[in-house]
PDB file of N, CA and C in Angstrom:
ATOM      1  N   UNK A   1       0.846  -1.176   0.000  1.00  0.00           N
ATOM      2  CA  UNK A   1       0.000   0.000   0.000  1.00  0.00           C
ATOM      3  C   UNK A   1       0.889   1.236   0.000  1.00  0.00           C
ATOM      4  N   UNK A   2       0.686   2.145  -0.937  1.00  0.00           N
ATOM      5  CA  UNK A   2       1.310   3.468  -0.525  1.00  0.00           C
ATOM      6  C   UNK A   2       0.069   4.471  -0.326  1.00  0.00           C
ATOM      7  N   UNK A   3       1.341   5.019   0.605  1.00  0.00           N
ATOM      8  CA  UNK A   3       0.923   6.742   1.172  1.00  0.00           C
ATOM      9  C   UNK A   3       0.948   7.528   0.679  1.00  0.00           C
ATOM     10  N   UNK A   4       0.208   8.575   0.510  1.00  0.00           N
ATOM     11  CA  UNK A   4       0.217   9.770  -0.795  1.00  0.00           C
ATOM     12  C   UNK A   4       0.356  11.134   0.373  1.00  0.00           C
ATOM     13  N   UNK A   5       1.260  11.882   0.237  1.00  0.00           N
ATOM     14  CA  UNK A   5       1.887  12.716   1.064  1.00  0.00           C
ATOM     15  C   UNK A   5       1.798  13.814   0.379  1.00  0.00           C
ATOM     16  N   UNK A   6       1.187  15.064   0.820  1.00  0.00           N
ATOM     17  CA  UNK A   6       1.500  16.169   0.428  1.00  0.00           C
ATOM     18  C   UNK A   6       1.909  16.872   1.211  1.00  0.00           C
ATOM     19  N   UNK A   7       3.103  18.045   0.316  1.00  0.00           N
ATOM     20  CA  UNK A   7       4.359  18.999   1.437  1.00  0.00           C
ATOM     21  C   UNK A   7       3.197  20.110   1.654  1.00  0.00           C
ATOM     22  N   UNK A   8       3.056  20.279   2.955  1.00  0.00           N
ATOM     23  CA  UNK A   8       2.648  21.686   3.111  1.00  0.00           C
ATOM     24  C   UNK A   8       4.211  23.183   2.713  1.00  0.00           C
ATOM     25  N   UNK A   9       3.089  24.004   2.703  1.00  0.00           N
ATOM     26  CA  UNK A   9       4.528  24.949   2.616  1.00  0.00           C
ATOM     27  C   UNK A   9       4.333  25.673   3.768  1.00  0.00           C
ATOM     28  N   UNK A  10       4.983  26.293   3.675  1.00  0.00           N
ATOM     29  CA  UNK A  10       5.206  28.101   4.786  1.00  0.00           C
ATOM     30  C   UNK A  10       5.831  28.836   4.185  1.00  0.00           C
ATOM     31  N   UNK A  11       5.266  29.862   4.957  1.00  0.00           N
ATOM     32  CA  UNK A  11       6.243  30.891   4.730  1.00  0.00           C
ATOM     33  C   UNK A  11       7.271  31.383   5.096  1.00  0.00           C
ATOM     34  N   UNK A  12       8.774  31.922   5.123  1.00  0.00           N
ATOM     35  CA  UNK A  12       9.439  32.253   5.793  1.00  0.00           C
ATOM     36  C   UNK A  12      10.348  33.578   4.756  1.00  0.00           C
ATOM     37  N   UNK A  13      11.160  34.224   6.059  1.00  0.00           N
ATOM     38  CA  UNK A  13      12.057  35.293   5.136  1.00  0.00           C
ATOM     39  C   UNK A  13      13.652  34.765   5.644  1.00  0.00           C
ATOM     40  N   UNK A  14      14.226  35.446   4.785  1.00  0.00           N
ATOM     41  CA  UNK A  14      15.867  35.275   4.483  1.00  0.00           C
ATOM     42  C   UNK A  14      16.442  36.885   4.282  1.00  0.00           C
ATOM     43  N   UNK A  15      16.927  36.908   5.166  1.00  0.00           N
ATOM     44  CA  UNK A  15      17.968  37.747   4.681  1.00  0.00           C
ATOM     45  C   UNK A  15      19.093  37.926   4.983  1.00  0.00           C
ATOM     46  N   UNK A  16      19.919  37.997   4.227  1.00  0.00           N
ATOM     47  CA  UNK A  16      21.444  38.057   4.068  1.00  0.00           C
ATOM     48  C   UNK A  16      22.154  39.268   3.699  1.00  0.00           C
ATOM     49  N   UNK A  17      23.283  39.097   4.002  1.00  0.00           N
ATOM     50  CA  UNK A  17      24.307  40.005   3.909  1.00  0.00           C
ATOM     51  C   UNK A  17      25.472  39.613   2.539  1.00  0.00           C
ATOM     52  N   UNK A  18      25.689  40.287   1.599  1.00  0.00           N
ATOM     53  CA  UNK A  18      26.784  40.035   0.855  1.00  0.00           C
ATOM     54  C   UNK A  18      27.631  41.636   0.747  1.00  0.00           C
ATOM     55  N   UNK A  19      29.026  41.012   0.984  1.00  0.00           N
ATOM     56  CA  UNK A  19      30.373  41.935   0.670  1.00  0.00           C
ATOM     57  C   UNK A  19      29.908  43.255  -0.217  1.00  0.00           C
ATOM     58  N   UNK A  20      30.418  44.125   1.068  1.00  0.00           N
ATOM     59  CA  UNK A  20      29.754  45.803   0.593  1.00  0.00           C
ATOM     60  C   UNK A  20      31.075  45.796  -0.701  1.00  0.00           C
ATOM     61  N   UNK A  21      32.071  45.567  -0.990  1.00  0.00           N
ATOM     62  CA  UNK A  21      33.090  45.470  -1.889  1.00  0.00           C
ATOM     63  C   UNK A  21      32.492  45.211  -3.420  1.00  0.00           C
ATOM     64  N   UNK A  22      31.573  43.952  -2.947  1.00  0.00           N
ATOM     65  CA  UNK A  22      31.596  43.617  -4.636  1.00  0.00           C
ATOM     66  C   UNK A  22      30.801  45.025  -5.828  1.00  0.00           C
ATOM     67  N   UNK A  23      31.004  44.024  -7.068  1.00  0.00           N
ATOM     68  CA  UNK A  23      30.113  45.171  -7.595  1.00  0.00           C
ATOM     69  C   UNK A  23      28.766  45.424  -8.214  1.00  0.00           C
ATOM     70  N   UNK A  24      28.657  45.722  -8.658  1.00  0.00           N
ATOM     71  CA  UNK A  24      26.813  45.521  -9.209  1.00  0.00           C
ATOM     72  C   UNK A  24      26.316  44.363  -9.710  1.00  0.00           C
ATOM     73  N   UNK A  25      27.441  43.803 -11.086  1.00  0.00           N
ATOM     74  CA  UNK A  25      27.298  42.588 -11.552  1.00  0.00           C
ATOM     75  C   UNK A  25      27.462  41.184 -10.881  1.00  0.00           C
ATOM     76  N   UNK A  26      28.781  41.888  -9.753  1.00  0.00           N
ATOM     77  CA  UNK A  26      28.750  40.334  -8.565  1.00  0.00           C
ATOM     78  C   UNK A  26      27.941  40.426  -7.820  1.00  0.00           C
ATOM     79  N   UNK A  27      27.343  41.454  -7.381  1.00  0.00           N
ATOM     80  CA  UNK A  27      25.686  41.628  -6.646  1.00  0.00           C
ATOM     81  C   UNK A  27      25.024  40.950  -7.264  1.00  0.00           C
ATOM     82  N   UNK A  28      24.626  41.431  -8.707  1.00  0.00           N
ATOM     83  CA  UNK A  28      23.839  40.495  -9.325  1.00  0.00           C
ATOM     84  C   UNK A  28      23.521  39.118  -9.461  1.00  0.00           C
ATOM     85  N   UNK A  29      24.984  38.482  -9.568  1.00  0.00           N
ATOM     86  CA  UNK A  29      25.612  36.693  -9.935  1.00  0.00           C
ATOM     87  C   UNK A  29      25.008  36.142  -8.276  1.00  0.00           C
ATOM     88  N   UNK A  30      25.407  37.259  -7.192  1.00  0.00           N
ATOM     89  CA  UNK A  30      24.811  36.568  -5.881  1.00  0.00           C
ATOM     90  C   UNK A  30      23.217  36.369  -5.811  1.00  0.00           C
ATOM     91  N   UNK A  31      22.693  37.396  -6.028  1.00  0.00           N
ATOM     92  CA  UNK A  31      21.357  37.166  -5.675  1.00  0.00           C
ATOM     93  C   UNK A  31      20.733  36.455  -6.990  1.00  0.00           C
ATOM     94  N   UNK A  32      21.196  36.386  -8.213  1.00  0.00           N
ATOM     95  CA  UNK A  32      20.966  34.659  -9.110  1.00  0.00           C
ATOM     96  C   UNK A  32      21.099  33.552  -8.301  1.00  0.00           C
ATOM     97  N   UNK A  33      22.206  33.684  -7.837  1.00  0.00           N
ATOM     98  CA  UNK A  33      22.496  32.302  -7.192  1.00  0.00           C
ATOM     99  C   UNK A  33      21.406  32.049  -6.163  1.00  0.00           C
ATOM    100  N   UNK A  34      21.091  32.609  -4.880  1.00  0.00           N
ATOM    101  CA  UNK A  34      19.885  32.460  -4.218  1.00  0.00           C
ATOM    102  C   UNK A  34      18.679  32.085  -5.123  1.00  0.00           C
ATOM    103  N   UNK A  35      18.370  33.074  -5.802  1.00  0.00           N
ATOM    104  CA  UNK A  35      17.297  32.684  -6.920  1.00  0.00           C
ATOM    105  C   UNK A  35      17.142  31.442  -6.962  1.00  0.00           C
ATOM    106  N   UNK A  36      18.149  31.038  -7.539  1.00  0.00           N
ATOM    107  CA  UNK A  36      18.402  29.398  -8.241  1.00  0.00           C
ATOM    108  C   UNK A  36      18.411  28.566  -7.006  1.00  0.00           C
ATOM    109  N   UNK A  37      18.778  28.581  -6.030  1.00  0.00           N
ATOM    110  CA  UNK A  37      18.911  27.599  -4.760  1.00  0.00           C
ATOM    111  C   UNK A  37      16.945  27.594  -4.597  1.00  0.00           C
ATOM    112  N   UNK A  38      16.282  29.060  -4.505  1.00  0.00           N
ATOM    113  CA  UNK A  38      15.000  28.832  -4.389  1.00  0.00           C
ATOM    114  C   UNK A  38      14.318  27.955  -5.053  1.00  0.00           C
ATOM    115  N   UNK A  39      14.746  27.641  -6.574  1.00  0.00           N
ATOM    116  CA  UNK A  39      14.105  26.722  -7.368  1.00  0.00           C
ATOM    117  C   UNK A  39      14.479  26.153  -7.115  1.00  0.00           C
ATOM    118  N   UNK A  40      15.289  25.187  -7.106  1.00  0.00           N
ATOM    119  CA  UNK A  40      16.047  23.936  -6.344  1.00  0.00           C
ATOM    120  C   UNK A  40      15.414  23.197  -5.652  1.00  0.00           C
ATOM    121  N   UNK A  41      15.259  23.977  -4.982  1.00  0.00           N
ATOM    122  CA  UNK A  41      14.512  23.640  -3.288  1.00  0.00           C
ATOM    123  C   UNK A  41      12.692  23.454  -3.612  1.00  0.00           C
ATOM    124  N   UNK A  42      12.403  24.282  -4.671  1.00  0.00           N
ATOM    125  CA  UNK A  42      10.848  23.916  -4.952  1.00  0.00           C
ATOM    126  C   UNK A  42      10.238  25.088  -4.492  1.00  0.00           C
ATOM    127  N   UNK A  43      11.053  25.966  -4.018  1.00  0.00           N
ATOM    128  CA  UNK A  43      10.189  27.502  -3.231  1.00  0.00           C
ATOM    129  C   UNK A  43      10.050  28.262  -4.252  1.00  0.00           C
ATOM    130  N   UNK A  44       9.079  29.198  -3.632  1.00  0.00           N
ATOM    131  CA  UNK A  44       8.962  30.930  -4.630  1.00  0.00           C
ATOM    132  C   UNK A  44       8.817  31.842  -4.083  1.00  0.00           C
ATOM    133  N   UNK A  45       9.456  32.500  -4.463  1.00  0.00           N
ATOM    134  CA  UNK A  45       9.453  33.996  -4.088  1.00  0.00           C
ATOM    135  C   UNK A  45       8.338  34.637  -3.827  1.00  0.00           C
ATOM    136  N   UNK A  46       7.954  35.210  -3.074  1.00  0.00           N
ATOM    137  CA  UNK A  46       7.008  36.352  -2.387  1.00  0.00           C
ATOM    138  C   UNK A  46       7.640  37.279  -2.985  1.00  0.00           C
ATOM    139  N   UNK A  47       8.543  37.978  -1.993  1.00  0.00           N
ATOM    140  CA  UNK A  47       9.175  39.416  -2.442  1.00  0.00           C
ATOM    141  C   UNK A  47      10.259  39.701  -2.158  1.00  0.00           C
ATOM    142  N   UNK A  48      10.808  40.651  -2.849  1.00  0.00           N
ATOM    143  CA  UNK A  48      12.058  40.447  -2.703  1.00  0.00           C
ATOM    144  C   UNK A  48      12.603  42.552  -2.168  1.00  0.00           C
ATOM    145  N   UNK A  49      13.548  42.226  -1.058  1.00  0.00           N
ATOM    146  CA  UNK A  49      13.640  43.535  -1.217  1.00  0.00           C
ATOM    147  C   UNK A  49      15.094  43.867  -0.861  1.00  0.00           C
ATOM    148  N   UNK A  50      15.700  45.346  -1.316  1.00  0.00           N
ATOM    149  CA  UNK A  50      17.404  45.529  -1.168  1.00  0.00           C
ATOM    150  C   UNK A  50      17.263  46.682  -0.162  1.00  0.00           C
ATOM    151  N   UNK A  51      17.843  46.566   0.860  1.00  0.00           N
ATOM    152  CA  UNK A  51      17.691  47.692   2.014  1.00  0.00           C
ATOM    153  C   UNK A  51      19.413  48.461   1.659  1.00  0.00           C
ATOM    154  N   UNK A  52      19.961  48.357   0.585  1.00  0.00           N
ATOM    155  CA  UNK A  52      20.841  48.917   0.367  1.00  0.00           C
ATOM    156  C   UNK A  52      22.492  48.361   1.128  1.00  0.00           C
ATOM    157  N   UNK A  53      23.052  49.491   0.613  1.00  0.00           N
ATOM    158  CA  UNK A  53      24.709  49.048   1.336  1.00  0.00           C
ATOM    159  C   UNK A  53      24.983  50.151   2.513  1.00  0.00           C
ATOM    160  N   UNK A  54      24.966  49.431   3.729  1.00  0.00           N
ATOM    161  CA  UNK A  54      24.968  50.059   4.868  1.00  0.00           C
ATOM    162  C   UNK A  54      26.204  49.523   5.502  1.00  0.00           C
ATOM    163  N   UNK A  55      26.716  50.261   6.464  1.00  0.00           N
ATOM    164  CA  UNK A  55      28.384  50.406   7.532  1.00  0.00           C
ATOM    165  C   UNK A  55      27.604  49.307   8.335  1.00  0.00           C
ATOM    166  N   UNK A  56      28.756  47.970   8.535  1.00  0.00           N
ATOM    167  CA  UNK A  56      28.494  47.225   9.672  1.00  0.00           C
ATOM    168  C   UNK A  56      28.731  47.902  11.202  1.00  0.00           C
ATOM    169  N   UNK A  57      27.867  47.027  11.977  1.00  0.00           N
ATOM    170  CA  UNK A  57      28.414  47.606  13.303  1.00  0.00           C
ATOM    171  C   UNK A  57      29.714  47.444  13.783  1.00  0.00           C
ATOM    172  N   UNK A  58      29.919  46.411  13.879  1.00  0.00           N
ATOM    173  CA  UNK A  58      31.536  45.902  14.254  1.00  0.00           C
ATOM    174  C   UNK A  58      31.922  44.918  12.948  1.00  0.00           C
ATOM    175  N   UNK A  59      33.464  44.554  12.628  1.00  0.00           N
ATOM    176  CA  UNK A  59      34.039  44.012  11.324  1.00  0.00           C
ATOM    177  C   UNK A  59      33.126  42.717  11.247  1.00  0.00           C
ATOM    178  N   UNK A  60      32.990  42.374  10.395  1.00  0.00           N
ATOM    179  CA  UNK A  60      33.193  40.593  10.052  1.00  0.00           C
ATOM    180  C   UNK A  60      33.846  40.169   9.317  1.00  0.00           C
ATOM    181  N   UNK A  61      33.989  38.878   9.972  1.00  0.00           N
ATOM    182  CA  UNK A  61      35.533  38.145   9.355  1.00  0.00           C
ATOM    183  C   UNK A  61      34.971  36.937   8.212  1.00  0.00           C
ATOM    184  N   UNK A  62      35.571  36.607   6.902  1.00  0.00           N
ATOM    185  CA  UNK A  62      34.842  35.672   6.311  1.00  0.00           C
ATOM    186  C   UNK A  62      35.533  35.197   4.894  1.00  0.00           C
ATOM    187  N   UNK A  63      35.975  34.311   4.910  1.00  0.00           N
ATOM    188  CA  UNK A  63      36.226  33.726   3.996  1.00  0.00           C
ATOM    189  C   UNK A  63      38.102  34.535   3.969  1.00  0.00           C
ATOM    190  N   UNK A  64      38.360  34.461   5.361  1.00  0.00           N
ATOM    191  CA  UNK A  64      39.729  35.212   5.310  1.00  0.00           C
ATOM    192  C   UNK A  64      39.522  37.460   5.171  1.00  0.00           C
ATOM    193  N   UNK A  65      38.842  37.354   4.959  1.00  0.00           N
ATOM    194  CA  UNK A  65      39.007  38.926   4.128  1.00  0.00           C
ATOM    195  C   UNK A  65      37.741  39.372   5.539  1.00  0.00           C
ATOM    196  N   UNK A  66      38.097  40.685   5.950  1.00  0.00           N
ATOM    197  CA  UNK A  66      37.380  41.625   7.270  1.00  0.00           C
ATOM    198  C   UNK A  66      36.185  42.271   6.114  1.00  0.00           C
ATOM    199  N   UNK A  67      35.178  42.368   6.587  1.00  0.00           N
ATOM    200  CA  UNK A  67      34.148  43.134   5.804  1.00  0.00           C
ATOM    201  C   UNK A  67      33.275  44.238   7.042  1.00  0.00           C
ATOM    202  N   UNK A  68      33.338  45.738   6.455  1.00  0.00           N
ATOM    203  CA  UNK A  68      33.196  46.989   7.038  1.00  0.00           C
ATOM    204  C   UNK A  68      31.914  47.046   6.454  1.00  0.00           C
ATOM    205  N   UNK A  69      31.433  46.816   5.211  1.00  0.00           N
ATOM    206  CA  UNK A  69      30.169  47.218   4.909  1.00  0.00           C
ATOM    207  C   UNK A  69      29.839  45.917   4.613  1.00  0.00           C
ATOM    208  N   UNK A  70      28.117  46.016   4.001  1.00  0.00           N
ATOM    209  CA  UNK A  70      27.322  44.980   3.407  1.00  0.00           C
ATOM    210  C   UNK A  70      26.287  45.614   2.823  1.00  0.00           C
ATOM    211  N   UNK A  71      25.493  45.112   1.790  1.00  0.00           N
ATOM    212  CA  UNK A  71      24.513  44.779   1.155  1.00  0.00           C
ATOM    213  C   UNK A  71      23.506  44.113   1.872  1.00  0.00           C
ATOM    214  N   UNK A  72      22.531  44.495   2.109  1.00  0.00           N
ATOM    215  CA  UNK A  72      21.267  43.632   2.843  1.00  0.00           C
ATOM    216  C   UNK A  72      20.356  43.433   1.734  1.00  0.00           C
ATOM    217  N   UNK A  73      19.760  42.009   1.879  1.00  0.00           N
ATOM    218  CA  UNK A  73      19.179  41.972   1.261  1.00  0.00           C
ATOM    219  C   UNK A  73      17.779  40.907   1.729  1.00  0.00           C
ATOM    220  N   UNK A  74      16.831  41.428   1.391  1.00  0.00           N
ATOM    221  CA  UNK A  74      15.518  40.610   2.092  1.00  0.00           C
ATOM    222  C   UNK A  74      14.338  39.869   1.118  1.00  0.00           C
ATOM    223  N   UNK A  75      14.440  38.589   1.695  1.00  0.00           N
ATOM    224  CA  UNK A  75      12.980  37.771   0.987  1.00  0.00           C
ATOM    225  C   UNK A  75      12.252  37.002   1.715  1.00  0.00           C
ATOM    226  N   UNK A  76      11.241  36.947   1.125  1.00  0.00           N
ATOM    227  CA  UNK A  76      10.001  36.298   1.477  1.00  0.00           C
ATOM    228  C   UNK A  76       9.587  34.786   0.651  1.00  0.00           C
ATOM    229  N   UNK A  77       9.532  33.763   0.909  1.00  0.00           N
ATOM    230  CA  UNK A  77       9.760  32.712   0.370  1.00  0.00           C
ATOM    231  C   UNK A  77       8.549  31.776   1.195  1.00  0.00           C
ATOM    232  N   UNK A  78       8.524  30.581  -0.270  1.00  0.00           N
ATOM    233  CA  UNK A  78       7.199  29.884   0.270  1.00  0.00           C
ATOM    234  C   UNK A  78       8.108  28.972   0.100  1.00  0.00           C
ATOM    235  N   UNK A  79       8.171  27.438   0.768  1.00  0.00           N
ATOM    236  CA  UNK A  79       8.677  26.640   0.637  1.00  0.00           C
ATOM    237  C   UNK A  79       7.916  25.251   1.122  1.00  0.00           C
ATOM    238  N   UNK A  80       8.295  23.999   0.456  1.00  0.00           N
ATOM    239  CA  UNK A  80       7.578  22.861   0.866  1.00  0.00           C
ATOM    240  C   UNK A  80       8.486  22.837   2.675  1.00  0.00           C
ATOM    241  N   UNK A  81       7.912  22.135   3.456  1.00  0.00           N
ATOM    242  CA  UNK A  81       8.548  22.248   4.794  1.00  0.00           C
ATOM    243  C   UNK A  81       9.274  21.382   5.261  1.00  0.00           C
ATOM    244  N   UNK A  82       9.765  20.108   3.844  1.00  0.00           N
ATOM    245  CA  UNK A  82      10.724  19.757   4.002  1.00  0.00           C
ATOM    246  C   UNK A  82      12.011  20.231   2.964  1.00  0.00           C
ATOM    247  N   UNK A  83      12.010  20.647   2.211  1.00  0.00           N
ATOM    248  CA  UNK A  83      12.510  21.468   1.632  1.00  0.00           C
ATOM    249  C   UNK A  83      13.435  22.876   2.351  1.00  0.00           C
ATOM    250  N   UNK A  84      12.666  23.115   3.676  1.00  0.00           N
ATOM    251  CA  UNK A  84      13.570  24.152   4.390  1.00  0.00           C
ATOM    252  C   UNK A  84      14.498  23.900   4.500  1.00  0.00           C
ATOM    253  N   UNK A  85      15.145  23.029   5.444  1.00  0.00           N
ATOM    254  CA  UNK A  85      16.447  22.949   6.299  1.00  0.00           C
ATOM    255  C   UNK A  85      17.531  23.038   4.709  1.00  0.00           C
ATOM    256  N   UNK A  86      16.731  22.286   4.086  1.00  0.00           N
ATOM    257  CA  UNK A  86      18.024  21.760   2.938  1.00  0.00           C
ATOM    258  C   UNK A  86      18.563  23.333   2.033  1.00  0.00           C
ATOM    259  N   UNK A  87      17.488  23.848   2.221  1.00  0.00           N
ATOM    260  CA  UNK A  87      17.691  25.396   1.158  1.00  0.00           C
ATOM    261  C   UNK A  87      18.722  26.420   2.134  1.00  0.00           C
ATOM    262  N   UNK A  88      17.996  26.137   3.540  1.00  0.00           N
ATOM    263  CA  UNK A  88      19.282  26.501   4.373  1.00  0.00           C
ATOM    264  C   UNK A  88      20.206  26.689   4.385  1.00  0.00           C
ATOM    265  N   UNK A  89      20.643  24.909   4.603  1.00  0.00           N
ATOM    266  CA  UNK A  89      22.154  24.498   4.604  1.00  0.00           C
ATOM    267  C   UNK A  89      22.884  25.363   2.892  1.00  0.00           C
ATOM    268  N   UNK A  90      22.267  25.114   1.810  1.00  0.00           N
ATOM    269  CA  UNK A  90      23.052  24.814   1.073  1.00  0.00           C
ATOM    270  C   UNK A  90      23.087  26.929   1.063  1.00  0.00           C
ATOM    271  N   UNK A  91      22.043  28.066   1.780  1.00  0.00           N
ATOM    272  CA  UNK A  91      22.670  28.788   1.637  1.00  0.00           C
ATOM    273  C   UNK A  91      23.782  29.346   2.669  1.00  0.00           C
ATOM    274  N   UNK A  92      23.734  28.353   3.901  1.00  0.00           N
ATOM    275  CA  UNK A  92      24.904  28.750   4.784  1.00  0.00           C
ATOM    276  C   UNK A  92      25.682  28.456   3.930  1.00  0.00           C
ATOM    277  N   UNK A  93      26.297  27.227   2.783  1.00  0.00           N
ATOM    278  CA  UNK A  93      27.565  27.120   2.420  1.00  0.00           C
ATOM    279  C   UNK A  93      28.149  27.803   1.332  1.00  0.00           C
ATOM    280  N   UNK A  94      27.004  28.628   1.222  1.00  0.00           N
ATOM    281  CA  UNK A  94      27.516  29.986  -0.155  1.00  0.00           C
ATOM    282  C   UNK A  94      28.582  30.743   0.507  1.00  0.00           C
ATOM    283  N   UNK A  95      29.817  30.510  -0.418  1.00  0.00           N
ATOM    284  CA  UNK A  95      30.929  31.311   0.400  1.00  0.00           C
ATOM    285  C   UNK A  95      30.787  32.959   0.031  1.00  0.00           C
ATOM    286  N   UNK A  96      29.673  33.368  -0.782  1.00  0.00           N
ATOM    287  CA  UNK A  96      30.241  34.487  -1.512  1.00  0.00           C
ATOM    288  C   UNK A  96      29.064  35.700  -0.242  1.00  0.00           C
ATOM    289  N   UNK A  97      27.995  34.932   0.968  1.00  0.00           N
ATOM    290  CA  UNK A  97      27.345  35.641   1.557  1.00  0.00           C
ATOM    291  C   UNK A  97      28.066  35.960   3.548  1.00  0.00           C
ATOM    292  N   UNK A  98      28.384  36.880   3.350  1.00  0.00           N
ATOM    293  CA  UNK A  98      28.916  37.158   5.008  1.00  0.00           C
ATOM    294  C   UNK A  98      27.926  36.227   6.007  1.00  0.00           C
ATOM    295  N   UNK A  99      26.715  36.877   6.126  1.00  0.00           N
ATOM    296  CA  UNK A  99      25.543  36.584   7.089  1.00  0.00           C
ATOM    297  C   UNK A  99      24.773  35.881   6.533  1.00  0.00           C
ATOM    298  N   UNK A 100      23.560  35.032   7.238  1.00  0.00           N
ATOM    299  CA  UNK A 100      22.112  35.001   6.764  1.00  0.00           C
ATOM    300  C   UNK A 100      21.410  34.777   7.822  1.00  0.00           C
ATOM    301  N   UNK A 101      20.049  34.926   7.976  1.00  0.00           N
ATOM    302  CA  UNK A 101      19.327  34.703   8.924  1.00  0.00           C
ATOM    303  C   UNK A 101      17.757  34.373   7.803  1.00  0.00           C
ATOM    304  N   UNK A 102      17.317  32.650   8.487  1.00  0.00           N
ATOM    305  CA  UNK A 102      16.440  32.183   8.087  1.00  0.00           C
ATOM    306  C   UNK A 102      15.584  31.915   8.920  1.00  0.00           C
ATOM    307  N   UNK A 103      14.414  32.187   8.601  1.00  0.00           N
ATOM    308  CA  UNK A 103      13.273  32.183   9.611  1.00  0.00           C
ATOM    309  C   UNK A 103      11.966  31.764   9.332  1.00  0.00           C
ATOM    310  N   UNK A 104      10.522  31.147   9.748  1.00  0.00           N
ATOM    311  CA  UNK A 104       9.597  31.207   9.921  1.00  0.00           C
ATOM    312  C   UNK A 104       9.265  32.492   9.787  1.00  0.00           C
ATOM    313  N   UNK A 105       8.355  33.128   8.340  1.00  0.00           N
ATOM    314  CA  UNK A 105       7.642  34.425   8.858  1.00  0.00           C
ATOM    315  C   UNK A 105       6.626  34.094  10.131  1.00  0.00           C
ATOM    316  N   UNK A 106       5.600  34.832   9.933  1.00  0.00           N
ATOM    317  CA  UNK A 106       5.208  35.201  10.712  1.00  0.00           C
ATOM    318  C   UNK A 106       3.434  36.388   9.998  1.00  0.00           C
ATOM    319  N   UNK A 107       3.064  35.709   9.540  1.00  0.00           N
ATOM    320  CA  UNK A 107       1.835  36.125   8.944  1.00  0.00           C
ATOM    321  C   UNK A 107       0.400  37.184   9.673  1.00  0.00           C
ATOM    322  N   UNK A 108       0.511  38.059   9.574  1.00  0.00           N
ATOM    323  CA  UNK A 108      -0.143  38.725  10.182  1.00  0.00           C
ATOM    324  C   UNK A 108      -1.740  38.862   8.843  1.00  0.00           C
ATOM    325  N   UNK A 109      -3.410  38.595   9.882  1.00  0.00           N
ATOM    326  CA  UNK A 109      -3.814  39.624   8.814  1.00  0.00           C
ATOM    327  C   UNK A 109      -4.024  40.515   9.153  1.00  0.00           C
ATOM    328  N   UNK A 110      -4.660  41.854   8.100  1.00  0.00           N
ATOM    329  CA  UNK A 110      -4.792  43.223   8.697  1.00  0.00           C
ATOM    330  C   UNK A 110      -5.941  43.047   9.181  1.00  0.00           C
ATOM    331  N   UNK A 111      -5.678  44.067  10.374  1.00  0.00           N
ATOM    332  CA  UNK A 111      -6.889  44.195  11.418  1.00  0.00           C
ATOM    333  C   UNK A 111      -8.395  44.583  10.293  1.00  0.00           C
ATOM    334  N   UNK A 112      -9.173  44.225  10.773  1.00  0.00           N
ATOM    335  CA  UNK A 112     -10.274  44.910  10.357  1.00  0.00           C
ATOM    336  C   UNK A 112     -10.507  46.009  10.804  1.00  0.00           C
ATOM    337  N   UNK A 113     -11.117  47.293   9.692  1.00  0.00           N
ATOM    338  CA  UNK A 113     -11.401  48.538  10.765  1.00  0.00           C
ATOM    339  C   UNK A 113     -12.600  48.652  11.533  1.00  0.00           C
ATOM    340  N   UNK A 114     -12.532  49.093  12.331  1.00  0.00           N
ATOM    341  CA  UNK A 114     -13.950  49.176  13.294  1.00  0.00           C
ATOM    342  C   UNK A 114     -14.558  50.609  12.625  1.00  0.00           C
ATOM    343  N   UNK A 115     -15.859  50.504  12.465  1.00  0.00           N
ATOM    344  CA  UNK A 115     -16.588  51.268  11.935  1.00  0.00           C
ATOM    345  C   UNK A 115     -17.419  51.763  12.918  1.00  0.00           C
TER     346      UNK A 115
END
């Protein structure tokens, strides 16, 4: 007998940090690459957003080389929920991103107005 299994998804956001150094086009090649890990993985994009290149607080160290600034960059992603951990891992091992932080969103709806 088989079991017929369907992935729920969720939602969650990502955002990462890549080297305030690089340049537009290696900006670019990075956030392809995420792109492509999203398909991979079976997720899609919600939204995507660039909070710009901002002064870190204190250095980070990475891949040998100190990094003073970064690139932030933020998404919103649907993913099957086994599919998470793995989209994870494989973007902790992107050498070309300083930071990331992956998370469970967190879905709010809007209040209704009181009339």
């Amino acid at each position: 007998m088989k079991l017929v299994t369907t992935a729920k998804t969720k939602a969650y956001e990502l955002t990462y940090l890549a080297p305030g150094n690089m340049t537009d086009s290696e900006l670019k090649t990075v956030q392809e690459t995420v792109q492509g890990l999203v398909k991979k993985h079976k997720g899609s994009m919600t939204s995507e957003d660039s909070w710009g290149k901002k002064t870190l607080a204190y250095a980070l160290r990475k891949g040998g080389k100190t990094h003073t600034e970064a690139y932030y960059l933020h998404l919103v992603l649907e993913f099957p929920t086994d599919q998470a951990p793995l989209f994870e891992r494989d973007v902790h091992l992107d050498n070309d991103l300083i930071r990331h932080l992956f998370v469970e969103a967190v879905l709010r709806e809007e209040p209704v107005a009181k009339e």
